[in-house]
ModelCIF file with pLDDT and N, C-alpha, C, O atoms, coordinates in Angstrom:
data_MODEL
#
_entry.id   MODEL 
#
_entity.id                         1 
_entity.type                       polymer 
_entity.pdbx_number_of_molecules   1 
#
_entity_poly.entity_id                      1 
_entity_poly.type                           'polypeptide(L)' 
_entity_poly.nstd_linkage                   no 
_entity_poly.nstd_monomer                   no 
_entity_poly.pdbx_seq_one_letter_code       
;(UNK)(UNK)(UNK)(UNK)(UNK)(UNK)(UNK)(UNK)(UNK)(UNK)(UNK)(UNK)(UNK)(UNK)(UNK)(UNK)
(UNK)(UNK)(UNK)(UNK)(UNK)(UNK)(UNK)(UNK)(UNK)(UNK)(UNK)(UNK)(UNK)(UNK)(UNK)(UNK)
(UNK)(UNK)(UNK)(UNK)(UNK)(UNK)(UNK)
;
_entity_poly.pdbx_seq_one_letter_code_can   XXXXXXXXXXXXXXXXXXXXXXXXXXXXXXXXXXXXXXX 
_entity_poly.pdbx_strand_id                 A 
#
loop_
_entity_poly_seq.entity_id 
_entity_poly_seq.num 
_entity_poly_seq.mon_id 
_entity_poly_seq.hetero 
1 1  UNK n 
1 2  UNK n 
1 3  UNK n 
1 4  UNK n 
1 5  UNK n 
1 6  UNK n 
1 7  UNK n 
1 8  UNK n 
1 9  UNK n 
1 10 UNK n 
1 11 UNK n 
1 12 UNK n 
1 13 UNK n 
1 14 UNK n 
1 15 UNK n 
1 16 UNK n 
1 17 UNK n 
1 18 UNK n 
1 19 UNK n 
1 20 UNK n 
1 21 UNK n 
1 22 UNK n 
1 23 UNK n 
1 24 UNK n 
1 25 UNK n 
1 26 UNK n 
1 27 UNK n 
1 28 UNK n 
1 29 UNK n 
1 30 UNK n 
1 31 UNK n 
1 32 UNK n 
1 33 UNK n 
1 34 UNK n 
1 35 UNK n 
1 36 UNK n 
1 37 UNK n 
1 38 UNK n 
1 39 UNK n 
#
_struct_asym.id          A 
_struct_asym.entity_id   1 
#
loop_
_ma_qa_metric.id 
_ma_qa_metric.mode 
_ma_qa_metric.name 
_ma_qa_metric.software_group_id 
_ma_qa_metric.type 
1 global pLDDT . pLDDT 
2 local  pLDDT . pLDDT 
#
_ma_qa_metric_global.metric_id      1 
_ma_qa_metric_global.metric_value   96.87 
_ma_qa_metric_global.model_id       1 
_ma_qa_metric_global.ordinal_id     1 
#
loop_
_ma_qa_metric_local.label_asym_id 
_ma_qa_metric_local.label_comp_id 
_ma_qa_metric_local.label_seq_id 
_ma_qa_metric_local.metric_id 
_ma_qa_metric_local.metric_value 
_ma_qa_metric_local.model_id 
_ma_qa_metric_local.ordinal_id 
A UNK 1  2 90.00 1 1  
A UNK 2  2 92.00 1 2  
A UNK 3  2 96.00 1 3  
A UNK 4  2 94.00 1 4  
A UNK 5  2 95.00 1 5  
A UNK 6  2 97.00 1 6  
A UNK 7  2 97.00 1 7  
A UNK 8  2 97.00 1 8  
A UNK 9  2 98.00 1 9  
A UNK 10 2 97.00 1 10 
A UNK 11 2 97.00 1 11 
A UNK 12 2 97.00 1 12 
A UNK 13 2 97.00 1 13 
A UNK 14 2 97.00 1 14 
A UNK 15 2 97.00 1 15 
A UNK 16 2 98.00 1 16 
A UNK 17 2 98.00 1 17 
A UNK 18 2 98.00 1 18 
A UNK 19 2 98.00 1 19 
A UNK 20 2 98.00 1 20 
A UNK 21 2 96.00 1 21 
A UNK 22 2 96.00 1 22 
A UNK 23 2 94.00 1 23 
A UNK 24 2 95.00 1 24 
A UNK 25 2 97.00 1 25 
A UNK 26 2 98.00 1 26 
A UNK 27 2 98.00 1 27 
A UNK 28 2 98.00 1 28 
A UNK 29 2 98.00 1 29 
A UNK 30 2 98.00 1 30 
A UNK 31 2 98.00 1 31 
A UNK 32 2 98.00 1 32 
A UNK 33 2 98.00 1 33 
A UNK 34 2 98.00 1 34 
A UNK 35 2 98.00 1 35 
A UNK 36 2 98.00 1 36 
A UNK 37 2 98.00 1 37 
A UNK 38 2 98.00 1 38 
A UNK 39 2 98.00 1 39 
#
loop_
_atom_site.group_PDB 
_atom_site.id 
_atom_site.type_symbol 
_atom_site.label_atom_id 
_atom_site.label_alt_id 
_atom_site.label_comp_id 
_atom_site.label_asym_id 
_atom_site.label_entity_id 
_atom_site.label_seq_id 
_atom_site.pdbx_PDB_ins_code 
_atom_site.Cartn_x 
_atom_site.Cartn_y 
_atom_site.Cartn_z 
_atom_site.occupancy 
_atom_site.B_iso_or_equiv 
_atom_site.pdbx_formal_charge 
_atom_site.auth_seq_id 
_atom_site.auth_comp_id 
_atom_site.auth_asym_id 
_atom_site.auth_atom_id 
_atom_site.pdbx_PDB_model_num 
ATOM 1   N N  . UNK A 1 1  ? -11.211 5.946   -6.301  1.00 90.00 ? 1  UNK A N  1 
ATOM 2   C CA . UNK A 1 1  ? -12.219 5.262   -5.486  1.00 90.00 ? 1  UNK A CA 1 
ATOM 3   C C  . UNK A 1 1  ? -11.769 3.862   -5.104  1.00 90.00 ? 1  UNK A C  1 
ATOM 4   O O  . UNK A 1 1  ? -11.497 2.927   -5.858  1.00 90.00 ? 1  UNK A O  1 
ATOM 5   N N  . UNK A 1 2  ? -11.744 3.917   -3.615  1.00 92.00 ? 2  UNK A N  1 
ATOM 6   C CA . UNK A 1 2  ? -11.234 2.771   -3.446  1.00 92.00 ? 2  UNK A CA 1 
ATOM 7   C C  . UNK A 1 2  ? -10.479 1.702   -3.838  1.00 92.00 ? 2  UNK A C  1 
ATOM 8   O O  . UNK A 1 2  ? -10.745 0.501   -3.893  1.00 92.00 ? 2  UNK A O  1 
ATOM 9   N N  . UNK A 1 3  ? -9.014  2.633   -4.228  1.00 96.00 ? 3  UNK A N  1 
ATOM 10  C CA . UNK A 1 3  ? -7.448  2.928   -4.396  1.00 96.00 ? 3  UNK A CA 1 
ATOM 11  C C  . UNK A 1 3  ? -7.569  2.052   -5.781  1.00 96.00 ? 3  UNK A C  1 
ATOM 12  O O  . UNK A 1 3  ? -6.632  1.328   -6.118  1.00 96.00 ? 3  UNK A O  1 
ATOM 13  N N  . UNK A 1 4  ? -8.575  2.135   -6.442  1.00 94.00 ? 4  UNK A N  1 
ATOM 14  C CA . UNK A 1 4  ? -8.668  0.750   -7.535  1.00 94.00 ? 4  UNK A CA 1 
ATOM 15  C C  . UNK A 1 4  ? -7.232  1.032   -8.362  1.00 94.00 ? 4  UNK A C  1 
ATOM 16  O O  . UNK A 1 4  ? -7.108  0.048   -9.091  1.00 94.00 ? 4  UNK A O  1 
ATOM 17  N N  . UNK A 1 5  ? -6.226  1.827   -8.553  1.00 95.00 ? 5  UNK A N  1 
ATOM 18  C CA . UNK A 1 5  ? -5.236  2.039   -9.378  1.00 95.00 ? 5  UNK A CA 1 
ATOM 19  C C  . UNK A 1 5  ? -4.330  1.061   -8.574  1.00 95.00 ? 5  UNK A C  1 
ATOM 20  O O  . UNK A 1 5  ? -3.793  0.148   -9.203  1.00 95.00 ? 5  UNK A O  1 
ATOM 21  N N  . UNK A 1 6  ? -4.143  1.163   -7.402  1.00 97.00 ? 6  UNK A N  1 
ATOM 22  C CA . UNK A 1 6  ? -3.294  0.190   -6.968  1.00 97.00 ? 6  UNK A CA 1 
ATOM 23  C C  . UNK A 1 6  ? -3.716  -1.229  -6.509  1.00 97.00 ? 6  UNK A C  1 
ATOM 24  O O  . UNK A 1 6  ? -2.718  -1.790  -6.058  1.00 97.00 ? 6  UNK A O  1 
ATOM 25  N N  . UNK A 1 7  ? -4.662  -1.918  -6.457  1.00 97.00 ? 7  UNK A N  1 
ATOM 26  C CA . UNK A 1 7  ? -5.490  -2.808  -6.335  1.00 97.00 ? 7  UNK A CA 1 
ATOM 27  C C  . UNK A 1 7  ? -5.478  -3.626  -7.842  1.00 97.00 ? 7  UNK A C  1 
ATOM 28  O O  . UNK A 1 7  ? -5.404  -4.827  -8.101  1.00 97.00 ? 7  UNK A O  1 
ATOM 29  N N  . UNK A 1 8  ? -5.561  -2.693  -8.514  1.00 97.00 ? 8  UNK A N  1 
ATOM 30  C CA . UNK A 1 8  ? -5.189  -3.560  -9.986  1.00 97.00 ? 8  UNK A CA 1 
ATOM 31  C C  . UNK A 1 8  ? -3.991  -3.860  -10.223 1.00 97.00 ? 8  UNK A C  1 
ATOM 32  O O  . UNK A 1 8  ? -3.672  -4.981  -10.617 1.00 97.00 ? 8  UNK A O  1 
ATOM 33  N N  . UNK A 1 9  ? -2.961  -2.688  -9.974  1.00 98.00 ? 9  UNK A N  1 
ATOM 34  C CA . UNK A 1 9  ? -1.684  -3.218  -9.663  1.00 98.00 ? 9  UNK A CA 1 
ATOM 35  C C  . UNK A 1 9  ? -0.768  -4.097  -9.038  1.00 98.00 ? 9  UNK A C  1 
ATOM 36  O O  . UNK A 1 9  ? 0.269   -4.479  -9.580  1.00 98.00 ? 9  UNK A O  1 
ATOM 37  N N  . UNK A 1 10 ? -1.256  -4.522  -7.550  1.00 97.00 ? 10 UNK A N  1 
ATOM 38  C CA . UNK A 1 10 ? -1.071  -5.411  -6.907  1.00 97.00 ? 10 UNK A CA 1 
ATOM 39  C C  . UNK A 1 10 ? -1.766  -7.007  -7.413  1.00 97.00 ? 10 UNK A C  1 
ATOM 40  O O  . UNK A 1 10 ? -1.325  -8.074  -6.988  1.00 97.00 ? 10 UNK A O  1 
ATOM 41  N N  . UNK A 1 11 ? -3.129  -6.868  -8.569  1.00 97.00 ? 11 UNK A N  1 
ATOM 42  C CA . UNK A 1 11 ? -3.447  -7.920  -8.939  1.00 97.00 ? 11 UNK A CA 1 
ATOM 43  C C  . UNK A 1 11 ? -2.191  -8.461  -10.371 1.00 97.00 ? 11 UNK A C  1 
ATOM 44  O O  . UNK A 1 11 ? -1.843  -9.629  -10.545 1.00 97.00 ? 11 UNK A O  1 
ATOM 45  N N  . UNK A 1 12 ? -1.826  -7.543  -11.021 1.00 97.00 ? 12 UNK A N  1 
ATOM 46  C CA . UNK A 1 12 ? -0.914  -7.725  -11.893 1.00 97.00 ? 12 UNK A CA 1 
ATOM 47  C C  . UNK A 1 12 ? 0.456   -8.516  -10.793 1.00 97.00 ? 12 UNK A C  1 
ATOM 48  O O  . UNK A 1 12 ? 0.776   -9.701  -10.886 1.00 97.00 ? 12 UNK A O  1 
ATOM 49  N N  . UNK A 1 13 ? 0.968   -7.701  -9.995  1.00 97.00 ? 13 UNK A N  1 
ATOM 50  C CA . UNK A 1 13 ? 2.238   -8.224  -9.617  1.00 97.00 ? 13 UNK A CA 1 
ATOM 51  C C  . UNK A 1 13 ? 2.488   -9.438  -8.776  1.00 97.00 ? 13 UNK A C  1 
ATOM 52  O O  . UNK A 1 13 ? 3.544   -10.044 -8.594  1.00 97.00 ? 13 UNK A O  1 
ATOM 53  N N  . UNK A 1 14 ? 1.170   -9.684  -8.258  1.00 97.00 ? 14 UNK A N  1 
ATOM 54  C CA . UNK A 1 14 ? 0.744   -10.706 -7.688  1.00 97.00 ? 14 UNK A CA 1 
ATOM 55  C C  . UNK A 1 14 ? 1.499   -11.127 -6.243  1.00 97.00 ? 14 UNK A C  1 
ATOM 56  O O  . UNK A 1 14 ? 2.259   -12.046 -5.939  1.00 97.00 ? 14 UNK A O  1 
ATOM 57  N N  . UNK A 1 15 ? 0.971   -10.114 -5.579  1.00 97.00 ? 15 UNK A N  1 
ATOM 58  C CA . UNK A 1 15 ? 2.380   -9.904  -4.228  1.00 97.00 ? 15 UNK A CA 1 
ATOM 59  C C  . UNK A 1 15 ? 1.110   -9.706  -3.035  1.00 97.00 ? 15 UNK A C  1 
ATOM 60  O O  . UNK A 1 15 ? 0.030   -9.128  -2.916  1.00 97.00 ? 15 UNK A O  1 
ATOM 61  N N  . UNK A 1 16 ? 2.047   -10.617 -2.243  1.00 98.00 ? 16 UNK A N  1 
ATOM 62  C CA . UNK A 1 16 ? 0.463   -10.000 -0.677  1.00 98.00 ? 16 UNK A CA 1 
ATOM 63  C C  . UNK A 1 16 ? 0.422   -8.339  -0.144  1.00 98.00 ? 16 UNK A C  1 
ATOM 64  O O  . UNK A 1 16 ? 1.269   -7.565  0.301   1.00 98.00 ? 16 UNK A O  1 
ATOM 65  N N  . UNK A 1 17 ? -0.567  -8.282  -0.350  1.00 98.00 ? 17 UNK A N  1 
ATOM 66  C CA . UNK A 1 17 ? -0.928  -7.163  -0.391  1.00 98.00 ? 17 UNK A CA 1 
ATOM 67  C C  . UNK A 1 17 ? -1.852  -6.034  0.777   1.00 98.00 ? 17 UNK A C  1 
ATOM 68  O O  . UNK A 1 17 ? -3.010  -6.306  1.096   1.00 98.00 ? 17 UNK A O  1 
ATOM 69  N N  . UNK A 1 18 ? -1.275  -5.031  1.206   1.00 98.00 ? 18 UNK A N  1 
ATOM 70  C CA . UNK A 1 18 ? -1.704  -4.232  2.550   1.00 98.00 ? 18 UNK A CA 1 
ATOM 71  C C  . UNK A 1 18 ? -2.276  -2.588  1.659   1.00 98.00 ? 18 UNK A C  1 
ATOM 72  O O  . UNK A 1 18 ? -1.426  -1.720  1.463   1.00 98.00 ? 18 UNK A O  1 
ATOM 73  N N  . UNK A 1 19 ? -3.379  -2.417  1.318   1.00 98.00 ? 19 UNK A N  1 
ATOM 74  C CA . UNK A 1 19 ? -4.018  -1.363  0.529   1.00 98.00 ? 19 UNK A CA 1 
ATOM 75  C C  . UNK A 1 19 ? -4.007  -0.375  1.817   1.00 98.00 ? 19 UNK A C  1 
ATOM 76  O O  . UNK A 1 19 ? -4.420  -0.688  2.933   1.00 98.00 ? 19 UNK A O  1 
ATOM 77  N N  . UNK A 1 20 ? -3.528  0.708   1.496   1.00 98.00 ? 20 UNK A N  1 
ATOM 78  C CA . UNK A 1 20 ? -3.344  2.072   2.161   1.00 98.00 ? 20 UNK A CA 1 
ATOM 79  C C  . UNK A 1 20 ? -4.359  2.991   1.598   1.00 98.00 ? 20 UNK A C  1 
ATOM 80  O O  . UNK A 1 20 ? -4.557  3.145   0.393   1.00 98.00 ? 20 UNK A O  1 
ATOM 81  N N  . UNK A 1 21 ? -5.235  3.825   2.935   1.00 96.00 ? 21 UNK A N  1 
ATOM 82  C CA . UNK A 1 21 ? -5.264  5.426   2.166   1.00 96.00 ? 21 UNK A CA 1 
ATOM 83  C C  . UNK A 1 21 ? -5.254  6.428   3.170   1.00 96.00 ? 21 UNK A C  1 
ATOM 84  O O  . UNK A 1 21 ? -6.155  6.736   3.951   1.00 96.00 ? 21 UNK A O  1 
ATOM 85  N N  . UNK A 1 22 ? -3.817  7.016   3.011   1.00 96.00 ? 22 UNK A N  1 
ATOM 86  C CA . UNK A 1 22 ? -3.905  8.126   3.625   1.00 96.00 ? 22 UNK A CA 1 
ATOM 87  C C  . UNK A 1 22 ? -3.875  9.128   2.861   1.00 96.00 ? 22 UNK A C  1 
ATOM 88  O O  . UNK A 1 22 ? -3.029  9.952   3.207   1.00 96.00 ? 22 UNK A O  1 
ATOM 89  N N  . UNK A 1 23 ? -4.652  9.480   1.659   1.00 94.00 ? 23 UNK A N  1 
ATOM 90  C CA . UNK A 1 23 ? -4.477  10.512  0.802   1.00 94.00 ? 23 UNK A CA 1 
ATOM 91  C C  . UNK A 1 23 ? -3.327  10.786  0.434   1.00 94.00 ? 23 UNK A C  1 
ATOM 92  O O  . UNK A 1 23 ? -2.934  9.751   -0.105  1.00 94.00 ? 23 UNK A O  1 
ATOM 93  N N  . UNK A 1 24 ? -2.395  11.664  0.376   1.00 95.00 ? 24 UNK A N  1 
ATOM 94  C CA . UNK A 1 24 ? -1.183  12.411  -0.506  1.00 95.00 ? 24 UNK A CA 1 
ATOM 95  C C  . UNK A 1 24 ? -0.340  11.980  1.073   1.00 95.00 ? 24 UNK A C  1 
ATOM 96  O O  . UNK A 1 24 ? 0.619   12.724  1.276   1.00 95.00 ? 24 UNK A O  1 
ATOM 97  N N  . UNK A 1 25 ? -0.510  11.186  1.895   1.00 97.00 ? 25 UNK A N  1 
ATOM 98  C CA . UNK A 1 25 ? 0.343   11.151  2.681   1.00 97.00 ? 25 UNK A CA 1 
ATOM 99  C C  . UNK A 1 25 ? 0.988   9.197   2.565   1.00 97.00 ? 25 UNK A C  1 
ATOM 100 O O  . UNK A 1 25 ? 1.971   8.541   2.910   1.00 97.00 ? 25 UNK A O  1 
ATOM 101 N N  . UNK A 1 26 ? -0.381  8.979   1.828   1.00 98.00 ? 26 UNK A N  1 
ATOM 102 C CA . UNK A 1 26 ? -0.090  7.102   1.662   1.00 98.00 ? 26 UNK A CA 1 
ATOM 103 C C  . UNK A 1 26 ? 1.391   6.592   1.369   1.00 98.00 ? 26 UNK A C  1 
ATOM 104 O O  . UNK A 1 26 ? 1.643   5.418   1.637   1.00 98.00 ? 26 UNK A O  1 
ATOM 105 N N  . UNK A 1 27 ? 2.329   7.366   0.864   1.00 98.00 ? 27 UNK A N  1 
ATOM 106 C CA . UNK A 1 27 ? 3.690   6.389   0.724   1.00 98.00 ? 27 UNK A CA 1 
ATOM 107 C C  . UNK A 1 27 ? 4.680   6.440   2.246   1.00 98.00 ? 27 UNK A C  1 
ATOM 108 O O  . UNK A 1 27 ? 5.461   5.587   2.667   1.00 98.00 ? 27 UNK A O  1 
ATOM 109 N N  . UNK A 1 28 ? 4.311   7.736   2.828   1.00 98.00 ? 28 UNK A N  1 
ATOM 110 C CA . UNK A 1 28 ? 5.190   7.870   4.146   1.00 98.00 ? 28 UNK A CA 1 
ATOM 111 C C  . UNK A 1 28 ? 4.553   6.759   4.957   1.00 98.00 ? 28 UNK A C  1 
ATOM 112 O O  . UNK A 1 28 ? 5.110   5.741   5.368   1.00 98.00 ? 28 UNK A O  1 
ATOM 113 N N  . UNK A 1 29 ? 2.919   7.235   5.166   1.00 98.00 ? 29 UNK A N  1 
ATOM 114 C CA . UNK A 1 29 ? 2.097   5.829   5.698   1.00 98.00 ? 29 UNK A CA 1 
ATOM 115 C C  . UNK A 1 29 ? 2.828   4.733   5.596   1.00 98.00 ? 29 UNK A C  1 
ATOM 116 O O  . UNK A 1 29 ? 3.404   4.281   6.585   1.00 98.00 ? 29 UNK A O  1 
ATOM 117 N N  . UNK A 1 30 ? 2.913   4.117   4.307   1.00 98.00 ? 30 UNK A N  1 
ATOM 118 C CA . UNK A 1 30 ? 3.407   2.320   4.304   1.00 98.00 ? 30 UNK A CA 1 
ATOM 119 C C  . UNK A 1 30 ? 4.827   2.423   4.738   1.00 98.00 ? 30 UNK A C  1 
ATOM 120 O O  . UNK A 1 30 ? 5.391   1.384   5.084   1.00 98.00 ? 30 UNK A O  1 
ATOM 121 N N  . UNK A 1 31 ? 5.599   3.776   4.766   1.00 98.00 ? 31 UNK A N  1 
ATOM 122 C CA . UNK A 1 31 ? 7.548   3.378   5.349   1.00 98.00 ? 31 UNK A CA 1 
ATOM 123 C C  . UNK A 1 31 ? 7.292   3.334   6.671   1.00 98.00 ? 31 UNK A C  1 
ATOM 124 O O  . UNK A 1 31 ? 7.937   2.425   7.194   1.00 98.00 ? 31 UNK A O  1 
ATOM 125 N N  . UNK A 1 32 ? 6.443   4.093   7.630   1.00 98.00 ? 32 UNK A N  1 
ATOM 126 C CA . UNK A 1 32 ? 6.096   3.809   8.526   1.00 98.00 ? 32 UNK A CA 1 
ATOM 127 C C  . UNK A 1 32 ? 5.110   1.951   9.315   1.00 98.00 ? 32 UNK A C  1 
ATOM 128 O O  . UNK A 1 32 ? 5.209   1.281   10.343  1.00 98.00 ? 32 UNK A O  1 
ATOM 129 N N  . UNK A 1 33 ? 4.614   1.920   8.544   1.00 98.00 ? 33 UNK A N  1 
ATOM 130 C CA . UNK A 1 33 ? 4.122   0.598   8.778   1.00 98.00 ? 33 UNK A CA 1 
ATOM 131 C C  . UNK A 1 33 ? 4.922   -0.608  8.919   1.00 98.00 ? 33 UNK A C  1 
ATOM 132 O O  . UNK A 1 33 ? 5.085   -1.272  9.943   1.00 98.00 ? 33 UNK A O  1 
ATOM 133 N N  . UNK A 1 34 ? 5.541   -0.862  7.413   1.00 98.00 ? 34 UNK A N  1 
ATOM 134 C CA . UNK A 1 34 ? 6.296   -1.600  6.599   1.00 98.00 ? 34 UNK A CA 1 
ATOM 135 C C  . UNK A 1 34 ? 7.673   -2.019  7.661   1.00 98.00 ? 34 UNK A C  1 
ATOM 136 O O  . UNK A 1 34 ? 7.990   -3.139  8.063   1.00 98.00 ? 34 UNK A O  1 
ATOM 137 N N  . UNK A 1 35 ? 8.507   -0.335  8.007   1.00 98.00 ? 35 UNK A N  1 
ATOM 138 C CA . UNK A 1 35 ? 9.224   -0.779  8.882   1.00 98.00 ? 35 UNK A CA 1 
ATOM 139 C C  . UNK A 1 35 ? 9.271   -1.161  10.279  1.00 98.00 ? 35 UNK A C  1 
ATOM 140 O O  . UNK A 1 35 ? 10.265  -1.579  10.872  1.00 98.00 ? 35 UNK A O  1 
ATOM 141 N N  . UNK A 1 36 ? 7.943   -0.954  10.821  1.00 98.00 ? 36 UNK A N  1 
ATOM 142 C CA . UNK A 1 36 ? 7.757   -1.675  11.940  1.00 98.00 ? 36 UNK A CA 1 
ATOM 143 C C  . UNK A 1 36 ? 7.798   -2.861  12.089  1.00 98.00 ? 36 UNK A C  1 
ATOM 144 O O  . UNK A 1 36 ? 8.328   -3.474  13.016  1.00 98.00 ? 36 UNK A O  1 
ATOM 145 N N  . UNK A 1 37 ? 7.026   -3.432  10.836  1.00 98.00 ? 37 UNK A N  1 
ATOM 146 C CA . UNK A 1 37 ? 6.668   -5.001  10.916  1.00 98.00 ? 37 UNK A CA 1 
ATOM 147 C C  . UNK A 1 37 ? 8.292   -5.892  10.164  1.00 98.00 ? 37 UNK A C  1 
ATOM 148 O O  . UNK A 1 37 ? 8.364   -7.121  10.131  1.00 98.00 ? 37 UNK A O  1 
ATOM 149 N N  . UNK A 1 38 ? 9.163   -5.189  9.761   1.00 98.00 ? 38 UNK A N  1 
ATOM 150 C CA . UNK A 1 38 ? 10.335  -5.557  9.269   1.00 98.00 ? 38 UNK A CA 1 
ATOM 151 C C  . UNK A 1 38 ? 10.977  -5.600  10.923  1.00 98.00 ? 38 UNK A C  1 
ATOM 152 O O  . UNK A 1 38 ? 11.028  -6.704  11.464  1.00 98.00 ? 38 UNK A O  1 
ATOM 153 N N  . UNK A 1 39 ? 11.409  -4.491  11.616  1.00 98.00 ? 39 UNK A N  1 
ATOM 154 C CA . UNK A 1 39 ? 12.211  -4.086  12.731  1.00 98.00 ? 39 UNK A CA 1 
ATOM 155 C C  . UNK A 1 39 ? 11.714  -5.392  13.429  1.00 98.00 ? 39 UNK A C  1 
ATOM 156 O O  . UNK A 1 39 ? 12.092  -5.666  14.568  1.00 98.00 ? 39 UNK A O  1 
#
């Protein structure tokens, strides 16, 4: 519920942070994102 596993995680690592949910598809999601805004 409202990705709280990674939301706590990102509060531990303490890094700016872009919360995803595309269900079982969320890690392709962020390589797609991620490398746009890198390119």
């Amino acid at each position: 519920n409202q990705i709280i596993a990674t939301g706590f995680a990102a509060r531990a690592l303490g890094l700016p942070f872009v919360g995803l949910y595309g269900a079982c598809s969320t890690f392709v999601e962020g390589l797609v994102l991620a490398s746009a805004l890198i390119s």
